[in-house]
C-alpha atoms as a PDB file:
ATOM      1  CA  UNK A   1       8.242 256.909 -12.236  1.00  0.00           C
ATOM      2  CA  UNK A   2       9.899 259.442 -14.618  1.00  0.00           C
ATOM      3  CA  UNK A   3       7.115 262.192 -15.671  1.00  0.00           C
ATOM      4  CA  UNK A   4       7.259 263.958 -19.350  1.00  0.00           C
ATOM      5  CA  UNK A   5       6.910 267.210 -17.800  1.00  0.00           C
ATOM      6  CA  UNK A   6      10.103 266.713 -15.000  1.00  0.00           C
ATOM      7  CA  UNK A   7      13.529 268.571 -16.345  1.00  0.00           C
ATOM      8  CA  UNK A   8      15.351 265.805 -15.394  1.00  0.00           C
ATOM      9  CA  UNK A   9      12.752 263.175 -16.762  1.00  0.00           C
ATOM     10  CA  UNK A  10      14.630 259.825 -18.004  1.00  0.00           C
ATOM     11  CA  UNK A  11      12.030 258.394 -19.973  1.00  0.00           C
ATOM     12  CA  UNK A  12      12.263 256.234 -23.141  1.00  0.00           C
ATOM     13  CA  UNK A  13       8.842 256.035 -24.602  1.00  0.00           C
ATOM     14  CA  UNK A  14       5.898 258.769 -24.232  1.00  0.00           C
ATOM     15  CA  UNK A  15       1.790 258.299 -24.508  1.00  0.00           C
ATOM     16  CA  UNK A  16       0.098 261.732 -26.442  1.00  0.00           C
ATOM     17  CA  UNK A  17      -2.484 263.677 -23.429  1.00  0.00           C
ATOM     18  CA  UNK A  18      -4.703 266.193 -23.721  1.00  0.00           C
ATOM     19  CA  UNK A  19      -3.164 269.600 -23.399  1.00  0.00           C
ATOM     20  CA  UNK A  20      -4.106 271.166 -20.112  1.00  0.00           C
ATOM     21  CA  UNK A  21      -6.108 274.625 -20.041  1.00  0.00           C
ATOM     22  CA  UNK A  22      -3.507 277.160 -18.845  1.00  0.00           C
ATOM     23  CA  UNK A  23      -4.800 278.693 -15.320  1.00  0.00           C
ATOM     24  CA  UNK A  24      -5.372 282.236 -17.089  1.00  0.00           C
ATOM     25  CA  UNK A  25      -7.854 280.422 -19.455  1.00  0.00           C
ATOM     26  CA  UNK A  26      -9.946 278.780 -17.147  1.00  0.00           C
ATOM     27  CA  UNK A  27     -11.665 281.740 -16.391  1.00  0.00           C
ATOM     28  CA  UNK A  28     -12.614 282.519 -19.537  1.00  0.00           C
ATOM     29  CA  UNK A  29     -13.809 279.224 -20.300  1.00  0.00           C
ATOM     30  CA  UNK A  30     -16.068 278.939 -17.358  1.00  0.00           C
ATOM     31  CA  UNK A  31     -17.661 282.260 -18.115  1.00  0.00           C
ATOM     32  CA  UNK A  32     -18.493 281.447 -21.671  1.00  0.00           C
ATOM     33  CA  UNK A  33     -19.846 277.642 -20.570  1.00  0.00           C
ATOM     34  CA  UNK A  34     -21.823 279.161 -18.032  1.00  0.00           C
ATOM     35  CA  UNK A  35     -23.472 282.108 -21.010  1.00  0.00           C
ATOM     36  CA  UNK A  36     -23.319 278.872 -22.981  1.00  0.00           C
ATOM     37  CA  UNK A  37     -25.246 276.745 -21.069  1.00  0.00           C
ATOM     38  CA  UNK A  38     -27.891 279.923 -20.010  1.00  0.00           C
ATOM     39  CA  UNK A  39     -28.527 280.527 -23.250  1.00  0.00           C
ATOM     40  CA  UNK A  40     -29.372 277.282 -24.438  1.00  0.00           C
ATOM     41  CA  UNK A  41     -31.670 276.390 -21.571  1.00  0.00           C
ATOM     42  CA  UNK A  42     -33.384 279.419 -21.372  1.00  0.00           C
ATOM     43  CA  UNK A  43     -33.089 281.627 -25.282  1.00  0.00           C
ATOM     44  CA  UNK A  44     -32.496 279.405 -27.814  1.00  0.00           C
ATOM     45  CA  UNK A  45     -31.282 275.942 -28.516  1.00  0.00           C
ATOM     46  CA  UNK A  46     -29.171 277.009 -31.570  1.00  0.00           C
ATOM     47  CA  UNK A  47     -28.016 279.753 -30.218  1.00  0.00           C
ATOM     48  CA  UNK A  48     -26.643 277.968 -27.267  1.00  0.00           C
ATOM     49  CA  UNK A  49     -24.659 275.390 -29.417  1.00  0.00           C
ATOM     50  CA  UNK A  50     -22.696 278.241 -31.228  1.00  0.00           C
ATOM     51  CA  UNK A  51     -21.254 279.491 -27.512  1.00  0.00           C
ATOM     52  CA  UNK A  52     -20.850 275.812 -26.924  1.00  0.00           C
ATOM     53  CA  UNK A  53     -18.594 275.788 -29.766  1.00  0.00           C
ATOM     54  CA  UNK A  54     -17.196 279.246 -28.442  1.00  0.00           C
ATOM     55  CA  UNK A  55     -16.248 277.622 -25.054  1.00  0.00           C
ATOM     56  CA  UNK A  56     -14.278 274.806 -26.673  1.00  0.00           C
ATOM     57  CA  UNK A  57     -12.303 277.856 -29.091  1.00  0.00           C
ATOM     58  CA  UNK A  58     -11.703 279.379 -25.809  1.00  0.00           C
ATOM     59  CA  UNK A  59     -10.208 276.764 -24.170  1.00  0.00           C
ATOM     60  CA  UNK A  60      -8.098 275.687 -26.989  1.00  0.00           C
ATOM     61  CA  UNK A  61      -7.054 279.192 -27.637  1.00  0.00           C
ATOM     62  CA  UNK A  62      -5.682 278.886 -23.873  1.00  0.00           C
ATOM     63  CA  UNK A  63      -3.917 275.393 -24.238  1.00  0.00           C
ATOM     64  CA  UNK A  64      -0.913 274.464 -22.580  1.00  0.00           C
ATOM     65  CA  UNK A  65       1.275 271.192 -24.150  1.00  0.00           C
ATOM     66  CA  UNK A  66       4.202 269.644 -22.465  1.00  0.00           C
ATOM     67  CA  UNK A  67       7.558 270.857 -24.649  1.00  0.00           C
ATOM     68  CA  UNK A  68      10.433 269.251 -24.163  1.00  0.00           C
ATOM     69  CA  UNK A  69      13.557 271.626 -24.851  1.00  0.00           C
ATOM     70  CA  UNK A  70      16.823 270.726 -26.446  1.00  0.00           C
ATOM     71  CA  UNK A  71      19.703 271.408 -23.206  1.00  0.00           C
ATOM     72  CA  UNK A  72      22.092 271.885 -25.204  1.00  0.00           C
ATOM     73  CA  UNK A  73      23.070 275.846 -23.788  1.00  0.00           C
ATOM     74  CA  UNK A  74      24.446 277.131 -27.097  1.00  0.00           C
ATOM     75  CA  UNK A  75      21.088 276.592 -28.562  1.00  0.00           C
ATOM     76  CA  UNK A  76      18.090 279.148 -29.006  1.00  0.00           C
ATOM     77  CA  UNK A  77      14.730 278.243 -29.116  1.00  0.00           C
ATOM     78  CA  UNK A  78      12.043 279.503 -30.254  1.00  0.00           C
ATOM     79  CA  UNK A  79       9.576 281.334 -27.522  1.00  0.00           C
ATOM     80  CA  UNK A  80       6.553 281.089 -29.360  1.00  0.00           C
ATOM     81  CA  UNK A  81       4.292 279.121 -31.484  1.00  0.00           C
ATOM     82  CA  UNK A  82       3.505 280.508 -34.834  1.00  0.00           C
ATOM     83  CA  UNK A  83       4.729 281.351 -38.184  1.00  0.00           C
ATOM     84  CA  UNK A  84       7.889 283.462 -39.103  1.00  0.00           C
ATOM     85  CA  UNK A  85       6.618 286.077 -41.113  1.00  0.00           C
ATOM     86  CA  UNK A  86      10.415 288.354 -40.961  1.00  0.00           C
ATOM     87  CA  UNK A  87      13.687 287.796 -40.560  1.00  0.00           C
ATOM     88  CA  UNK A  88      16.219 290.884 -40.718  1.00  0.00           C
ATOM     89  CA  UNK A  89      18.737 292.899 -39.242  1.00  0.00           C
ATOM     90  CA  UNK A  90      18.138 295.840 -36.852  1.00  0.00           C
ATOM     91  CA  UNK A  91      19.452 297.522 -33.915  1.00  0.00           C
ATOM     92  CA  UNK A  92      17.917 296.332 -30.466  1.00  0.00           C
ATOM     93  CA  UNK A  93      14.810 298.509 -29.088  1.00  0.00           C
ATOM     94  CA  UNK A  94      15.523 301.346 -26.532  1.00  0.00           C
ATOM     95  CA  UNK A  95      14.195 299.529 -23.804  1.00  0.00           C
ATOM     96  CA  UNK A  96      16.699 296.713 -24.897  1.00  0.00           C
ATOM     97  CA  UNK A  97      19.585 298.855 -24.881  1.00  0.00           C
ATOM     98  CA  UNK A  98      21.791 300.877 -22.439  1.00  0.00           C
ATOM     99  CA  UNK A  99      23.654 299.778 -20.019  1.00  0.00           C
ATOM    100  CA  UNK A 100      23.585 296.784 -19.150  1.00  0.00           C
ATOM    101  CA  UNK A 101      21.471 295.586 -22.518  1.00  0.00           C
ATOM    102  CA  UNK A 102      21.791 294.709 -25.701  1.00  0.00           C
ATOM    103  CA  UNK A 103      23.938 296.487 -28.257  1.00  0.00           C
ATOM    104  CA  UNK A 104      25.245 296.285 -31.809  1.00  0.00           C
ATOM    105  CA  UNK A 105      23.008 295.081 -34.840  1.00  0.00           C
ATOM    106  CA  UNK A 106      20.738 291.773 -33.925  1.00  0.00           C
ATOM    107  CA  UNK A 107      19.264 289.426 -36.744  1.00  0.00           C
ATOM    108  CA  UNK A 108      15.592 289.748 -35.512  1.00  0.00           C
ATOM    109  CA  UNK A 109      13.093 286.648 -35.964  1.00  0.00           C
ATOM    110  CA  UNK A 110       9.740 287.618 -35.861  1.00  0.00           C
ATOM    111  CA  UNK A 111       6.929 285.120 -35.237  1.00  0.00           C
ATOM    112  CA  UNK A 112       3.171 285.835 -35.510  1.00  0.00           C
ATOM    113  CA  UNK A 113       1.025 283.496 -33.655  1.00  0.00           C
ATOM    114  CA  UNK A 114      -2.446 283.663 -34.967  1.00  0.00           C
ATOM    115  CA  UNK A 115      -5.793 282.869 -32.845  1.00  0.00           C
ATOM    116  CA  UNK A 116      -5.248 279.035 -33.936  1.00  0.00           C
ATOM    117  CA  UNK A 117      -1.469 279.184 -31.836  1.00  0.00           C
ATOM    118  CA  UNK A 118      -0.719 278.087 -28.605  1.00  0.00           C
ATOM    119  CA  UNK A 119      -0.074 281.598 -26.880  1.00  0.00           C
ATOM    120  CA  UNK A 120       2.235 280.713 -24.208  1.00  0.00           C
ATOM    121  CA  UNK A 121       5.265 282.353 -24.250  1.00  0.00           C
ATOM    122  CA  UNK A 122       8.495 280.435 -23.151  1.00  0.00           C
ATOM    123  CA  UNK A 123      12.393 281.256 -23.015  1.00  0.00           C
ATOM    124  CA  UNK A 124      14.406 281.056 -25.830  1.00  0.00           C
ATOM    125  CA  UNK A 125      17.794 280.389 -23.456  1.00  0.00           C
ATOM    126  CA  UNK A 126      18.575 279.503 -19.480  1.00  0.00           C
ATOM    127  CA  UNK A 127      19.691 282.439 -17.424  1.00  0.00           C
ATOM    128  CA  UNK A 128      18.576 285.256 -15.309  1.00  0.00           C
ATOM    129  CA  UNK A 129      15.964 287.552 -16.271  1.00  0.00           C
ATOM    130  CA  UNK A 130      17.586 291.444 -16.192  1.00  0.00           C
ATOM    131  CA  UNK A 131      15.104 293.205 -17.853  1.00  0.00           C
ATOM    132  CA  UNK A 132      11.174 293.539 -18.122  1.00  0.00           C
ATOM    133  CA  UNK A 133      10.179 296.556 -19.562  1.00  0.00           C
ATOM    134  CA  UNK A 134       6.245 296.631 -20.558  1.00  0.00           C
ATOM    135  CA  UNK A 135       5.501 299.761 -23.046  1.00  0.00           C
ATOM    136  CA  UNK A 136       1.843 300.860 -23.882  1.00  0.00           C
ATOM    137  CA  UNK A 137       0.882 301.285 -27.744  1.00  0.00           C
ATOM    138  CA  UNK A 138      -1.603 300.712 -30.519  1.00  0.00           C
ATOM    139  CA  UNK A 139      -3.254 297.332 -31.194  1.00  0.00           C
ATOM    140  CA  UNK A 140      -1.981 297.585 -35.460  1.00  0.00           C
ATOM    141  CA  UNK A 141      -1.810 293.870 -37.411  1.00  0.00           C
ATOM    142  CA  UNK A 142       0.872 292.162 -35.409  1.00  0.00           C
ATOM    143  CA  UNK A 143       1.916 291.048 -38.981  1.00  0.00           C
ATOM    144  CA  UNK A 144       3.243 294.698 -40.094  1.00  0.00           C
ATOM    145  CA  UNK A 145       6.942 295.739 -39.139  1.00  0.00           C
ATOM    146  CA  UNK A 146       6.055 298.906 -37.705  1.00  0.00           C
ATOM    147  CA  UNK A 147       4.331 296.709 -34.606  1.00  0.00           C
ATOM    148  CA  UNK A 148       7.786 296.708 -33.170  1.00  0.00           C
ATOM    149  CA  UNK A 149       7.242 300.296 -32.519  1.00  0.00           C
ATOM    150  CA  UNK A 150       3.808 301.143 -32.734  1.00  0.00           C
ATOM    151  CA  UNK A 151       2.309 298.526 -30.384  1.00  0.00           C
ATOM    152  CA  UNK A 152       1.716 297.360 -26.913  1.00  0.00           C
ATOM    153  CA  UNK A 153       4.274 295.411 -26.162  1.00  0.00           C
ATOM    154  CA  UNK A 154       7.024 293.863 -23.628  1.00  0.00           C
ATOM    155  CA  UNK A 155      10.727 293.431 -23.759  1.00  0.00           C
ATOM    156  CA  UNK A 156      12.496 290.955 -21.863  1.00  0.00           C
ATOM    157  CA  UNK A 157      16.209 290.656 -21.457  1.00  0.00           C
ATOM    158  CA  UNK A 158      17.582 287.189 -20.331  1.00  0.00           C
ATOM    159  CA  UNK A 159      21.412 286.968 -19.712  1.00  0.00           C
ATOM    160  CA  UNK A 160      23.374 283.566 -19.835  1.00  0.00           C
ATOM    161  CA  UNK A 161      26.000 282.698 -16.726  1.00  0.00           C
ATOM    162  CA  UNK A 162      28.648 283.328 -19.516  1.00  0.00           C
ATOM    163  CA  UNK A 163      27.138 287.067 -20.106  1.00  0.00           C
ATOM    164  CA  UNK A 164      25.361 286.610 -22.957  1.00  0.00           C
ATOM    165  CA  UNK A 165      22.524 288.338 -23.104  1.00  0.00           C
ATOM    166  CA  UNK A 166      19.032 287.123 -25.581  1.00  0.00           C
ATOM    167  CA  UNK A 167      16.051 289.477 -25.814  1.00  0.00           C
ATOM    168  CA  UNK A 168      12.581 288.835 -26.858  1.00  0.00           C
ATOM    169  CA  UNK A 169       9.848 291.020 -27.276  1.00  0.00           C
ATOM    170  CA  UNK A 170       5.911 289.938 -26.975  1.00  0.00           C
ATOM    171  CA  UNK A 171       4.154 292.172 -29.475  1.00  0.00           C
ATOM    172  CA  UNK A 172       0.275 292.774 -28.892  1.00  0.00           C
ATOM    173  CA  UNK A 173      -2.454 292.291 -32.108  1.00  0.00           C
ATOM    174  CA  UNK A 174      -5.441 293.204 -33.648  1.00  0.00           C
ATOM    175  CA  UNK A 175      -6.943 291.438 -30.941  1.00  0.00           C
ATOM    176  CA  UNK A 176      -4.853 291.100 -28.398  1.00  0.00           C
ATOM    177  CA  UNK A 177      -5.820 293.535 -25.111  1.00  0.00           C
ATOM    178  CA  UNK A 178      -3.141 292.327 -22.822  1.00  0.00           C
ATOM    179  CA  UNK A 179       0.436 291.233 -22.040  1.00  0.00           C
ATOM    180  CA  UNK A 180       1.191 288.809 -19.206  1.00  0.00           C
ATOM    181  CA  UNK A 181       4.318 287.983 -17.243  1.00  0.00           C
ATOM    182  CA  UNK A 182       4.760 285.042 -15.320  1.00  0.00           C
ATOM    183  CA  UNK A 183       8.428 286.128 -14.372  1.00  0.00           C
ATOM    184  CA  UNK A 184       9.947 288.914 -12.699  1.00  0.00           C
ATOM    185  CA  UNK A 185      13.479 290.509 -13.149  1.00  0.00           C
ATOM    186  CA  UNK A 186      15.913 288.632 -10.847  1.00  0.00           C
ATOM    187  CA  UNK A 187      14.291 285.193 -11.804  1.00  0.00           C
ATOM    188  CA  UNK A 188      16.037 282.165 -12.961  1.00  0.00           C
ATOM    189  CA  UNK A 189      14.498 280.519 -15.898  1.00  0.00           C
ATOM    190  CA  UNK A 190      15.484 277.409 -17.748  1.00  0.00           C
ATOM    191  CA  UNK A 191      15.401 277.470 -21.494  1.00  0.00           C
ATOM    192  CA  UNK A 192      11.727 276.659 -22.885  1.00  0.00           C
ATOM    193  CA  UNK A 193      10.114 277.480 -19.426  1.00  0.00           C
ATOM    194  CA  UNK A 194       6.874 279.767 -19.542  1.00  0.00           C
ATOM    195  CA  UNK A 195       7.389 283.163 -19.214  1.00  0.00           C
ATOM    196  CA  UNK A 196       4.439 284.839 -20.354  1.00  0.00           C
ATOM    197  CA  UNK A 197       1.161 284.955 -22.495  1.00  0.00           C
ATOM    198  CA  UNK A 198      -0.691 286.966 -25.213  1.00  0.00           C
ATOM    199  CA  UNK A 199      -4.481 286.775 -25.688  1.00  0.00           C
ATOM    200  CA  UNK A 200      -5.940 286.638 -29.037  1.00  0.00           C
ATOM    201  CA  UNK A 201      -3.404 286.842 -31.457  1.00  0.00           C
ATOM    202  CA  UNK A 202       0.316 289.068 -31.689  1.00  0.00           C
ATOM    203  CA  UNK A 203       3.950 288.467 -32.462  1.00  0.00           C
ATOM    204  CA  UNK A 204       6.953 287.452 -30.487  1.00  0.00           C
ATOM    205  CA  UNK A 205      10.559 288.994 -31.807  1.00  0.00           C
ATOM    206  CA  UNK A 206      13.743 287.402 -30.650  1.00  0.00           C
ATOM    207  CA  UNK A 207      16.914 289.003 -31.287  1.00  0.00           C
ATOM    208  CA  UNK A 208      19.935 286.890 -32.318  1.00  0.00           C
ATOM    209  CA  UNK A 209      23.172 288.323 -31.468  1.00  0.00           C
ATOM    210  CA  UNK A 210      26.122 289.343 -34.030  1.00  0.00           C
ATOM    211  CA  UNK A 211      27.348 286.144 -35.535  1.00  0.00           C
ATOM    212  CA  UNK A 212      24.426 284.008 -34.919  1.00  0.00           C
ATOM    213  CA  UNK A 213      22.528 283.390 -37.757  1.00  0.00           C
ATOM    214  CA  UNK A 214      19.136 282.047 -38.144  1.00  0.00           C
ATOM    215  CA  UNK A 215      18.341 278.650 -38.056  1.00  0.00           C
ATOM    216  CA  UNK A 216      14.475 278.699 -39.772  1.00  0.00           C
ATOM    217  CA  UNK A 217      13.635 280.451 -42.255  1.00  0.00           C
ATOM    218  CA  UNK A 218      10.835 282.776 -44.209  1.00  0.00           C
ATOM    219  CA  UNK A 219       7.357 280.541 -44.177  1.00  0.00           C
ATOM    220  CA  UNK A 220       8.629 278.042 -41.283  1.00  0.00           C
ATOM    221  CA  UNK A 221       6.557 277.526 -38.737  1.00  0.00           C
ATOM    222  CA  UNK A 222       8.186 277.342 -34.867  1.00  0.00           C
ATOM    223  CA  UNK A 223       7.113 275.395 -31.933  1.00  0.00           C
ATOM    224  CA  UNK A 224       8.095 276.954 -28.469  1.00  0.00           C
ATOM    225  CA  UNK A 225      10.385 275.603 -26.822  1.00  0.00           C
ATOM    226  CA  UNK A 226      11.401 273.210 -29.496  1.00  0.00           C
ATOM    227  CA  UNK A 227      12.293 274.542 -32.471  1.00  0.00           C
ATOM    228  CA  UNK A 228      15.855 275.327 -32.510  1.00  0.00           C
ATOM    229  CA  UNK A 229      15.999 278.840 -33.995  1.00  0.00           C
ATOM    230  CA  UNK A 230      19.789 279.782 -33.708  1.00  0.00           C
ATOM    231  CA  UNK A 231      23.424 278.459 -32.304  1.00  0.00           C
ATOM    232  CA  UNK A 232      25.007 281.091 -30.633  1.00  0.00           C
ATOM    233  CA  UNK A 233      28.170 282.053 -33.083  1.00  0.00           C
ATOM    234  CA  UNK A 234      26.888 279.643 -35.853  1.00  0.00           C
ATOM    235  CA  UNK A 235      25.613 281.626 -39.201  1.00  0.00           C
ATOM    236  CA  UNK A 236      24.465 278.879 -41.417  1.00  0.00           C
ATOM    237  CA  UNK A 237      22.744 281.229 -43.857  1.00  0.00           C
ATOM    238  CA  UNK A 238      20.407 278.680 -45.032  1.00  0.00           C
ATOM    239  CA  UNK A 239      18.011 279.149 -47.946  1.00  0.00           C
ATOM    240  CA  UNK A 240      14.887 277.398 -48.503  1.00  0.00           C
ATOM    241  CA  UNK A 241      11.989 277.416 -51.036  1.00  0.00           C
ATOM    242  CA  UNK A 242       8.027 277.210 -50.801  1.00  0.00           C
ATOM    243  CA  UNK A 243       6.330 274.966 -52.105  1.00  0.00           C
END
């Protein structure tokens, strides 16, 4: 039988499950269960239901849903869960850049995941991963535009059979102490596969290339994987309104 989670899955009709704890989590949960249930056996009874409550925040802060992806290959996705807080145009970061990188001006979608996100990190196209350069920084609000610069962070550069080349930068928090990568340069990934994780709230930044335009806007919130976030060469310059 077909599974939901299987690329080349065929199936017609889907049951909701339980997100899975990622393996980076698990860790982390077990420690504060164990303090958890110490606490309340030995200290204090209240006490010991508040890091009860802290173990269940800790494994949903390190959940890991099924996505399926769109295969369409002229479409973008979005590599993170969260809430686009900027969308403008810049030049690609130095570590982007050079030979062999990006260059030009890039219509840049930032999107802040808070401690409530999912914080796995997934690939906004298929292709070959060329470039993984981590940089050391500040821990500033994720939410400010000088994070691009200012904070730890770690560029990616994916490039499509067709040479065209998506980056995406994973911007560390307040909170966040610590960028991982599950992929190395020379891997294959498939659009909306896992490629990395931030703990405790930061910012991903994908940079759409010169006559793609933006397919969310201000206030929308992206799911990763899913949410279709560009079409390479399409500019639909939408407009939208709160409410």
């Amino acid at each position: 039988m077909p599974e939901i989670d299987k690329p080349n899955s065929h199936l017609t009709t889907v049951k909701w499950r339980f997100p899975s704890v990622h393996p980076e989590g698990r860790k982390y949960t077990l420690v504060a269960a164990f303090a958890a249930l110490a606490i309340y056996t030995v200290v204090n009874h209240f006490l010991g239901w508040l890091l009860i409550g802290l173990t269940i925040w800790v494994a949903a802060f390190f959940r890991d849903p099924i996505r399926t992806t769109p295969s369409d290959p002229k479409l973008i996705v979005a590599p993170a869960d969260g809430l686009v807080t900027m969308i403008s145009r810049v030049t690609a970061p130095l570590e982007l850049a050079g030979e062999g990188g990006l260059t030009g001006e890039f219509t840049r979608v930032s999107i802040f995941m808070s401690v409530f996100d999912v914080h796995i990190n997934r690939s906004p196209i298929a292709g070959t991963v060329r470039r993984i350069a981590y940089v050391p920084g500040k821990f500033l609000n994720a939410d400010l535009d000088k994070a691009s610069e200012d904070n730890e962070r770690q560029h990616f550069l994916v490039e499509r059979e067709d040479g065209v080349r998506i980056g995406f930068t994973q911007i560390a928090g307040l909170v966040a102490r610590r960028i991982l990568s599950f992929v190395k340069e020379g891997d294959r990934v498939e659009a909306g596969e896992r490629v990395g994780l931030i703990r405790f709230g930061s910012r991903v930044d994908v940079f759409l290339p010169a006559g793609t335009g933006s397919q969310v806007l201000l206030g929308q919130r992206t799911i990763a994987g899913e949410t279709i976030i560009g079409e390479l060469g399409v500019d639909p310059q939408r407009r939208g309104i709160s409410q």
